[in-house]
N, C-alpha and C. Protein backbone atom coordinates (compact mmCIF):
# COMPACT_ATOMS: atom_id res chain seq x y z
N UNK A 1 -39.56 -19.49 -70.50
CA UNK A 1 -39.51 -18.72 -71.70
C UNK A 1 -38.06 -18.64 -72.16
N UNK A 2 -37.62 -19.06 -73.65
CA UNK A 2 -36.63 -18.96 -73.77
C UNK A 2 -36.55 -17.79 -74.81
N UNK A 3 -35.44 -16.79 -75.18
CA UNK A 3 -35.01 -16.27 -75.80
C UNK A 3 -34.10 -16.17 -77.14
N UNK A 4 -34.08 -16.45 -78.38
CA UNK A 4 -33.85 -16.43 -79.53
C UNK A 4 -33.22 -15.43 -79.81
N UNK A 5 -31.98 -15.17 -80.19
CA UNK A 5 -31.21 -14.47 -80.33
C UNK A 5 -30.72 -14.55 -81.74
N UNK A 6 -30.90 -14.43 -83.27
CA UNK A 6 -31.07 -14.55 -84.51
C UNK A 6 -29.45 -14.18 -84.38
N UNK A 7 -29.10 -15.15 -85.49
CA UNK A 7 -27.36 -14.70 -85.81
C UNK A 7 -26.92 -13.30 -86.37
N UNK A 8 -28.10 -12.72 -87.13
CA UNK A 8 -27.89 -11.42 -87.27
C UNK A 8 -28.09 -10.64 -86.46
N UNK A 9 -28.99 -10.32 -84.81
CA UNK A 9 -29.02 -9.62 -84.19
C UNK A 9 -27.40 -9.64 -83.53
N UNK A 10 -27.31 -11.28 -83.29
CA UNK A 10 -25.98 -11.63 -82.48
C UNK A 10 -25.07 -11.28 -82.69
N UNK A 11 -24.93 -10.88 -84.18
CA UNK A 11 -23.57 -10.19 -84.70
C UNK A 11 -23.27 -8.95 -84.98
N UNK A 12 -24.60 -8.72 -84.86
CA UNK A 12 -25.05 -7.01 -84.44
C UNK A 12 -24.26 -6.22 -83.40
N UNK A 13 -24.77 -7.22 -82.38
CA UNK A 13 -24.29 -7.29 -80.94
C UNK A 13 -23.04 -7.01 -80.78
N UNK A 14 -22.89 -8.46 -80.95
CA UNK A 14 -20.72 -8.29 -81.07
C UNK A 14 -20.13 -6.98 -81.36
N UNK A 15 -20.88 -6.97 -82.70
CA UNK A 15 -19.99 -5.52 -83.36
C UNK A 15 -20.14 -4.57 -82.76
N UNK A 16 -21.22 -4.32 -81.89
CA UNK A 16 -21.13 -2.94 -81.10
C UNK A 16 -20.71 -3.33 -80.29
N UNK A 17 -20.19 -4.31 -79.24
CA UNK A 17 -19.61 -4.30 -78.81
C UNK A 17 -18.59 -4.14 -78.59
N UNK A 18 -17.76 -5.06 -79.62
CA UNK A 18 -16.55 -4.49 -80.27
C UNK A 18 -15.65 -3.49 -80.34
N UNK A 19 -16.66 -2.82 -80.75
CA UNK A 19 -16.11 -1.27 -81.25
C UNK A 19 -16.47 -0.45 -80.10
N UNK A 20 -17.13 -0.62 -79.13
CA UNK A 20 -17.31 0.07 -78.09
C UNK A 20 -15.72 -0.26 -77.34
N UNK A 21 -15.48 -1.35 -77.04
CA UNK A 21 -14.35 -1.89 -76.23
C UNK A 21 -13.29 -0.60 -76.50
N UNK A 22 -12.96 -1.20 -78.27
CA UNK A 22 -12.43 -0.44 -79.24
C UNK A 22 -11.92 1.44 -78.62
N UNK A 23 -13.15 1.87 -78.96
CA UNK A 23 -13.31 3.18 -78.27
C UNK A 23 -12.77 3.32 -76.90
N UNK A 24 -13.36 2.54 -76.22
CA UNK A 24 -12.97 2.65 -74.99
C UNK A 24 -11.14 2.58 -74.55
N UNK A 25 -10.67 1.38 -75.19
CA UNK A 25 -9.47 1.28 -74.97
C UNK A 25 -8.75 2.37 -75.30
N UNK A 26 -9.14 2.91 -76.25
CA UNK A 26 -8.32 4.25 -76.97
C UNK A 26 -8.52 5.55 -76.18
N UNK A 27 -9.56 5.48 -75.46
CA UNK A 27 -9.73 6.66 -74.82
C UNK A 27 -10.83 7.54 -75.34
N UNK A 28 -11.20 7.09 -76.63
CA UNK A 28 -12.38 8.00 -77.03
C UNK A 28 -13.65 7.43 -76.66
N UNK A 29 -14.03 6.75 -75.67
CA UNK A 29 -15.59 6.27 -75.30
C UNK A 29 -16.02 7.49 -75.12
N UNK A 30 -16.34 8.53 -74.67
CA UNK A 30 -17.18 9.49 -74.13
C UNK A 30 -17.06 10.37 -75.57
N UNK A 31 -16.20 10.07 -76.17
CA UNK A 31 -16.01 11.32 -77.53
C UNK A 31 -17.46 10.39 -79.03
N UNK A 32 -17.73 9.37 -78.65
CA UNK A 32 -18.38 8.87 -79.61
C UNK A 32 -19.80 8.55 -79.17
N UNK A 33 -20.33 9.73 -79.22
CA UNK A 33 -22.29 9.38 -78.81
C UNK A 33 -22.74 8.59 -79.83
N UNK A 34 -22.26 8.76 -81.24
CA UNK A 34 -23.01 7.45 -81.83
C UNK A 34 -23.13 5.89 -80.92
N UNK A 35 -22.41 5.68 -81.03
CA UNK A 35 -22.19 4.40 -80.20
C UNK A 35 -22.91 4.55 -79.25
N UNK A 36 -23.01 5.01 -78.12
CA UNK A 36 -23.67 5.42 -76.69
C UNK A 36 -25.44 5.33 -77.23
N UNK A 37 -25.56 5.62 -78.03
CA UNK A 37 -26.51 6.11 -78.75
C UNK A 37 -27.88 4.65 -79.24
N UNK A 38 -26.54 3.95 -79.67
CA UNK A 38 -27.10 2.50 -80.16
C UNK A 38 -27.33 1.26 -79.17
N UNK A 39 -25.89 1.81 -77.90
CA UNK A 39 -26.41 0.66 -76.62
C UNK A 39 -27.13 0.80 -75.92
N UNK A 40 -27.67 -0.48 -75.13
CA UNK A 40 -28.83 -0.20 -74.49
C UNK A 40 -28.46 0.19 -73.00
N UNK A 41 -29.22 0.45 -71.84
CA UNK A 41 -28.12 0.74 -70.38
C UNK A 41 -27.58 -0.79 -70.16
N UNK A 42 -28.17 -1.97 -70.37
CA UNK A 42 -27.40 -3.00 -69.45
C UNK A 42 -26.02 -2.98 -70.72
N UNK A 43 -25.93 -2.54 -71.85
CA UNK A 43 -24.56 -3.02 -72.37
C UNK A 43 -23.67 -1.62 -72.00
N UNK A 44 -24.44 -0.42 -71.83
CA UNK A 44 -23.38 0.26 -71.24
C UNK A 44 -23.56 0.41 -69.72
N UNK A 45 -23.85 -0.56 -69.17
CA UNK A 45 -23.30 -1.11 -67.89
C UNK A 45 -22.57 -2.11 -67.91
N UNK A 46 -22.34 -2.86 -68.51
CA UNK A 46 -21.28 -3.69 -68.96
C UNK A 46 -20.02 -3.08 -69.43
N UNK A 47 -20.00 -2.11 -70.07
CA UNK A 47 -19.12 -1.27 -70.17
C UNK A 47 -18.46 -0.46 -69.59
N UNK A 48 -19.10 -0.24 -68.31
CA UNK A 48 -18.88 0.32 -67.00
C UNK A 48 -17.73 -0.79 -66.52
N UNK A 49 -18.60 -1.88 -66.36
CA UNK A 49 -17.70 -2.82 -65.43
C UNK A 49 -16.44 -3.06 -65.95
N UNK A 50 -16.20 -3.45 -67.38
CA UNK A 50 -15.09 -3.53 -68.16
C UNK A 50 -14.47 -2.35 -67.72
N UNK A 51 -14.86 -1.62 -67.93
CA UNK A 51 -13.72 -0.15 -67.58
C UNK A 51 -13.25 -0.25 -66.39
N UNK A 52 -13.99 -0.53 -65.36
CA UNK A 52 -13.67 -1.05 -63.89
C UNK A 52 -12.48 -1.79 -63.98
N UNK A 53 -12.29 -3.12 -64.16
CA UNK A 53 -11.98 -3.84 -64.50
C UNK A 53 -10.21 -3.23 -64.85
N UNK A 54 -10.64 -2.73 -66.20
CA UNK A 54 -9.04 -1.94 -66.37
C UNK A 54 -8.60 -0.96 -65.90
N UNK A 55 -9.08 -0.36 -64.61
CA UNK A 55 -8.90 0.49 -63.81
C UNK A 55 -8.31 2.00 -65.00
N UNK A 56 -9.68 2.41 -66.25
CA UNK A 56 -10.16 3.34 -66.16
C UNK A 56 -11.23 4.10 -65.87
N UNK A 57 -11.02 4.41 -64.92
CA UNK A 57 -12.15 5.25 -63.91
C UNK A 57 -12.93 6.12 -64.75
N UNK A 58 -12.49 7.25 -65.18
CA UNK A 58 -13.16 8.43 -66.21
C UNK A 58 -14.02 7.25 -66.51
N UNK A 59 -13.58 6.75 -67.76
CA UNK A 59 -14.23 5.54 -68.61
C UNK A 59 -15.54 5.57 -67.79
N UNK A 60 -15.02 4.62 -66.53
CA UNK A 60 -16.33 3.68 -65.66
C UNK A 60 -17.28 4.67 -65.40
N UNK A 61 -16.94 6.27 -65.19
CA UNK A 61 -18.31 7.04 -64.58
C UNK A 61 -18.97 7.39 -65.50
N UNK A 62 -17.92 7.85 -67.17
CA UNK A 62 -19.11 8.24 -68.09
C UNK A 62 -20.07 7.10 -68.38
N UNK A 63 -19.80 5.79 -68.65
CA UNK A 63 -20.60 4.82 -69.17
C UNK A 63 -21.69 4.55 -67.83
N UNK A 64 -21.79 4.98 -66.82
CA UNK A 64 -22.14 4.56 -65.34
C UNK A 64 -23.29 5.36 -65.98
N UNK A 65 -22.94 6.89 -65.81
CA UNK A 65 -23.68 8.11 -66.09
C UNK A 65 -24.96 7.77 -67.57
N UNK A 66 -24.60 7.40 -68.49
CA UNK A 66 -25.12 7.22 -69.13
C UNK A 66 -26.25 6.30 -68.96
N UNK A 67 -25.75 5.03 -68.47
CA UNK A 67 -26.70 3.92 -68.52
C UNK A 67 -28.05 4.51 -66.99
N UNK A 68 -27.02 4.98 -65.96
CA UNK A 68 -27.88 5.76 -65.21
C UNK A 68 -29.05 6.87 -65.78
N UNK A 69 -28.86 7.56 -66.42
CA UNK A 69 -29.80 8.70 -67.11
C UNK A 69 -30.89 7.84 -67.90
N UNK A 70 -30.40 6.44 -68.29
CA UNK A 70 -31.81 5.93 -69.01
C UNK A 70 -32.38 5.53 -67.81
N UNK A 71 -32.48 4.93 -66.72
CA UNK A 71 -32.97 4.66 -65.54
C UNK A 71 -31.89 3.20 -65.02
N UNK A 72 -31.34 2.82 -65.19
CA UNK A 72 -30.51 1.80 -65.39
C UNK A 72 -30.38 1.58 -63.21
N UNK A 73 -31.36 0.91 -62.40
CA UNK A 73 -31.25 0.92 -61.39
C UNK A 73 -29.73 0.43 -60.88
N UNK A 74 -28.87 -0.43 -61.05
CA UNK A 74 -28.08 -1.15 -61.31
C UNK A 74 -26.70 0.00 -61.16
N UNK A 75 -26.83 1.03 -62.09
CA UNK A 75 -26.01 1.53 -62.80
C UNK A 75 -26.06 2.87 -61.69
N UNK A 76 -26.86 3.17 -61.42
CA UNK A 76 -27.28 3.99 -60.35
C UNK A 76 -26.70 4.16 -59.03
N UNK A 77 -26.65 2.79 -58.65
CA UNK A 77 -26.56 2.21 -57.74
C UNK A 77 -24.92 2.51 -57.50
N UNK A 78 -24.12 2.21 -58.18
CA UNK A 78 -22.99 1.53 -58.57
C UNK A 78 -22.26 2.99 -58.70
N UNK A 79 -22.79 4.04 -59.63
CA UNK A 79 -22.49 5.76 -59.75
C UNK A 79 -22.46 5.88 -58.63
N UNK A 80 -23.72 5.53 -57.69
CA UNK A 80 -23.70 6.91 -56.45
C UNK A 80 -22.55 5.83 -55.44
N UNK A 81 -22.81 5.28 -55.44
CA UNK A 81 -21.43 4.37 -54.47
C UNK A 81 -20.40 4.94 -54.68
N UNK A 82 -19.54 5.23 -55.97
CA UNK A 82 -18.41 5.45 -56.39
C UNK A 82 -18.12 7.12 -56.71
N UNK A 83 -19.54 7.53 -56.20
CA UNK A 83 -18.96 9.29 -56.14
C UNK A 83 -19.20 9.79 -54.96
N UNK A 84 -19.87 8.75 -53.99
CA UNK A 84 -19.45 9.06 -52.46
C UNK A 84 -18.42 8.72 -52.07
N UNK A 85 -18.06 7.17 -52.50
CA UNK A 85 -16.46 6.97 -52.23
C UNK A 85 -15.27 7.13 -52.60
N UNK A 86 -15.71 8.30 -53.93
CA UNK A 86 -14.56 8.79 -54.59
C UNK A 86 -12.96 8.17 -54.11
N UNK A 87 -12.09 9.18 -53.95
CA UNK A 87 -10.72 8.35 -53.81
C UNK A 87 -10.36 7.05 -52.62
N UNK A 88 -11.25 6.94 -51.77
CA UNK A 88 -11.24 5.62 -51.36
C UNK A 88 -11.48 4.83 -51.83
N UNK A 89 -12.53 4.62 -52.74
CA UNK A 89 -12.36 3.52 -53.69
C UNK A 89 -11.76 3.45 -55.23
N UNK A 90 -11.58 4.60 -55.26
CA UNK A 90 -10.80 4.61 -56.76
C UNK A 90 -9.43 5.23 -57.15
N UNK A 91 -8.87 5.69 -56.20
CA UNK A 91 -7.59 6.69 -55.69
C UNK A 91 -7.84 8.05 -55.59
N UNK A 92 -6.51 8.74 -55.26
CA UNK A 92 -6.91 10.30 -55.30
C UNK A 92 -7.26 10.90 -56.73
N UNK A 93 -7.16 10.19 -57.55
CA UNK A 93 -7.70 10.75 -58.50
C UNK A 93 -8.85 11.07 -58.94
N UNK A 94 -9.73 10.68 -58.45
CA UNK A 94 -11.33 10.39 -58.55
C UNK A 94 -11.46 11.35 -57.35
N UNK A 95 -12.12 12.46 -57.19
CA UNK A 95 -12.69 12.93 -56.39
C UNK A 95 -14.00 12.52 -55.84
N UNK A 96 -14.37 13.08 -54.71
CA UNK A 96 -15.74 12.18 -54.28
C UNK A 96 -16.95 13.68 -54.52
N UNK A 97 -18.03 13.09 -54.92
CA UNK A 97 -19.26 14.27 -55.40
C UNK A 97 -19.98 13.54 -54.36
N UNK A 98 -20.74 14.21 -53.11
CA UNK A 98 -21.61 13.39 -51.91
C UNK A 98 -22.69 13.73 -52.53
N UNK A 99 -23.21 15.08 -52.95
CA UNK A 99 -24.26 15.38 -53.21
C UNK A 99 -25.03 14.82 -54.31
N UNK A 100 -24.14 14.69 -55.50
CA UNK A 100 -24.40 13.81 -57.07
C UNK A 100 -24.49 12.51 -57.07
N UNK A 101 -23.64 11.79 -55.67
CA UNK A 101 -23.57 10.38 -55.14
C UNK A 101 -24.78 10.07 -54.72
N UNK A 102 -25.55 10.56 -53.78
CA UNK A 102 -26.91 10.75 -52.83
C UNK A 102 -27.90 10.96 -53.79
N UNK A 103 -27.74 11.62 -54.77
CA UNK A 103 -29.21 11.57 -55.73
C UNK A 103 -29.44 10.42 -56.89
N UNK A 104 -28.47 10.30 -56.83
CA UNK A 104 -28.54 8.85 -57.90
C UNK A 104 -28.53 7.30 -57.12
N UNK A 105 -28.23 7.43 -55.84
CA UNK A 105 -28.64 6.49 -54.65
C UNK A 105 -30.04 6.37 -54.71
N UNK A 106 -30.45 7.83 -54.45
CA UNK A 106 -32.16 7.88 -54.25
C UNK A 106 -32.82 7.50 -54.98
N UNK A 107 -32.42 7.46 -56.88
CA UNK A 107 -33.46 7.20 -57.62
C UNK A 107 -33.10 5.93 -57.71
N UNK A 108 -31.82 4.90 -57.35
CA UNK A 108 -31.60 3.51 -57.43
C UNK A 108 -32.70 3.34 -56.02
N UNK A 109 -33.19 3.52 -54.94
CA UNK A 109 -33.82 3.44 -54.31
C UNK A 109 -35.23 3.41 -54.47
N UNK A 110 -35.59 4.58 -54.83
CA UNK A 110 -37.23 4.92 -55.77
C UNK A 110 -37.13 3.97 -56.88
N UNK A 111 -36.57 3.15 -57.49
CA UNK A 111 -36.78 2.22 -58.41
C UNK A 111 -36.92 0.98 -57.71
N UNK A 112 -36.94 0.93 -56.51
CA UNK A 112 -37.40 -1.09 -55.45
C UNK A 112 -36.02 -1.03 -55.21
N UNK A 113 -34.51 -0.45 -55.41
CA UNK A 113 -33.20 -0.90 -54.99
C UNK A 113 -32.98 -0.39 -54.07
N UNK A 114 -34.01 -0.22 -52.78
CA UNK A 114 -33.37 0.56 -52.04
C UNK A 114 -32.66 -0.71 -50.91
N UNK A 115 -33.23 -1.86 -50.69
CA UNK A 115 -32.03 -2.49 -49.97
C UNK A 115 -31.30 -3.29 -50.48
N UNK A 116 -31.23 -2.84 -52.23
CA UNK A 116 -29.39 -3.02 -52.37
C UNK A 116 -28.63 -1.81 -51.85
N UNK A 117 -29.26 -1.07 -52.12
CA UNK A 117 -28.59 0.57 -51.43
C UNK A 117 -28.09 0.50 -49.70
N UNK A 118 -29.24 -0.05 -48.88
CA UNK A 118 -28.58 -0.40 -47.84
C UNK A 118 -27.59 -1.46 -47.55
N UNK A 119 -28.22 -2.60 -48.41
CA UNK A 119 -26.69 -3.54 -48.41
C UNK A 119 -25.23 -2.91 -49.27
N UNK A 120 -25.17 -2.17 -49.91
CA UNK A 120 -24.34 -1.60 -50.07
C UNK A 120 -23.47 -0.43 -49.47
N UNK A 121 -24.18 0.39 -48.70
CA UNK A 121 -23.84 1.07 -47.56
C UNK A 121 -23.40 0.42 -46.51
N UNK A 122 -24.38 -0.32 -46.11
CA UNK A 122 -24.12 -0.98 -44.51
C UNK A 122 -24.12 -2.21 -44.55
N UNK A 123 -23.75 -3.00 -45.73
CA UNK A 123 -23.35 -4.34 -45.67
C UNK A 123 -24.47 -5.25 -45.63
N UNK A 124 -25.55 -4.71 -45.45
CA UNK A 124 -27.10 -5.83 -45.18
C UNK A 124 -27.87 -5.20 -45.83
N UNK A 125 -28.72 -5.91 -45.88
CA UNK A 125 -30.82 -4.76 -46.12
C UNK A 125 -30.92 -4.82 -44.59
N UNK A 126 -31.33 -4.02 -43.87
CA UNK A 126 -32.50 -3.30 -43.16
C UNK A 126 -33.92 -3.48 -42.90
N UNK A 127 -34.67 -3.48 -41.80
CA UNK A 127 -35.95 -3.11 -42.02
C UNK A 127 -35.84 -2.79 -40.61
N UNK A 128 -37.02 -2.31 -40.21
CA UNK A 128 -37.33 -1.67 -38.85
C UNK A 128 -37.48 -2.88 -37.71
N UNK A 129 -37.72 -4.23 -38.19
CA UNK A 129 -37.63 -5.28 -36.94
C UNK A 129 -36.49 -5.44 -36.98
N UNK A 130 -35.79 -5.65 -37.72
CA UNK A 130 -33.81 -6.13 -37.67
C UNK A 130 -33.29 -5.12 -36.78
N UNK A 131 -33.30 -4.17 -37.12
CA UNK A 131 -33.02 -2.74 -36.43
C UNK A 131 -33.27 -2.68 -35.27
N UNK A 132 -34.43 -2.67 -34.76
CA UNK A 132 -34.78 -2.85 -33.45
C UNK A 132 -34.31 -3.71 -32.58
N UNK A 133 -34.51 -5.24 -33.24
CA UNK A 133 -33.70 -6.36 -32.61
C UNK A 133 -32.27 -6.45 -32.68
N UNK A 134 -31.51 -5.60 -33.42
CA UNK A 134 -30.13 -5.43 -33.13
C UNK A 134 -29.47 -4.58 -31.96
N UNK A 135 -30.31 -3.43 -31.84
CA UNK A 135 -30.53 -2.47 -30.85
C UNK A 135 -30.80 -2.79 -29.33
N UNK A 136 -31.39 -3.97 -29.62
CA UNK A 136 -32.28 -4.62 -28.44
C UNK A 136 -30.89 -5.55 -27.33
């Protein structure tokens, strides 16, 4: 199945994209819900990563947060990682939330991600024969 992407949706696209970047670079991403409003979670998970990327953090959790609240497993995933590992993975500036980290793990979990959740924790997926036979 291929996908058709009309030059007017495509430029649609761009432009919110654009201007999201836009926002973002300036510092006002979280000040403009219109925008937030019009993307879908995978483009403001993309927006996440970009923010990553330029190591603004704020940036990366509101757009995280957002795309997370639509169900965005991905995005979920990626939040609760980075508010358990608060300043270890992002400096002291980022505080770590365990409890806000752990519930947005769970619902990246309750959505089928739960062994990206363990490969992301513990480096692998899991199951109860691996386990055993590692033990063993």
């Amino acid at each position: 199945m291929t996908h058709a992407i009309t030059g007017r949706a495509a430029s649609a696209w761009c432009a919110a994209l654009l201007a999201a970047l836009a926002l973002h670079s300036s510092g006002q991403a979280e000040a403009n819900n219109a925008l937030s409003a019009y993307a879908t979670p995978v483009q403001k998970y993309a927006l996440a990563l970009e923010a990553q990327t330029q190591g603004d953090y704020p940036a990366m959790l509101a757009w995280l947060r957002a795309a997370a609240r639509e169900g965005h497993a991905p995005a979920q995933r990626m939040l609760g990682i980075a508010l358990i590992g608060g300043p270890a993975l992002y400096g002291a500036g980022q505080p770590a939330d365990l409890c806000e980290g752990r519930q947005w793990l769970l619902r990246a979990a309750g959505q089928g991600a739960g062994d990206d959740v363990a490969y992301a924790l513990f480096g692998r997926p899991r199951d109860a024969l691996t386990a055993h036979c590692e033990a063993a």
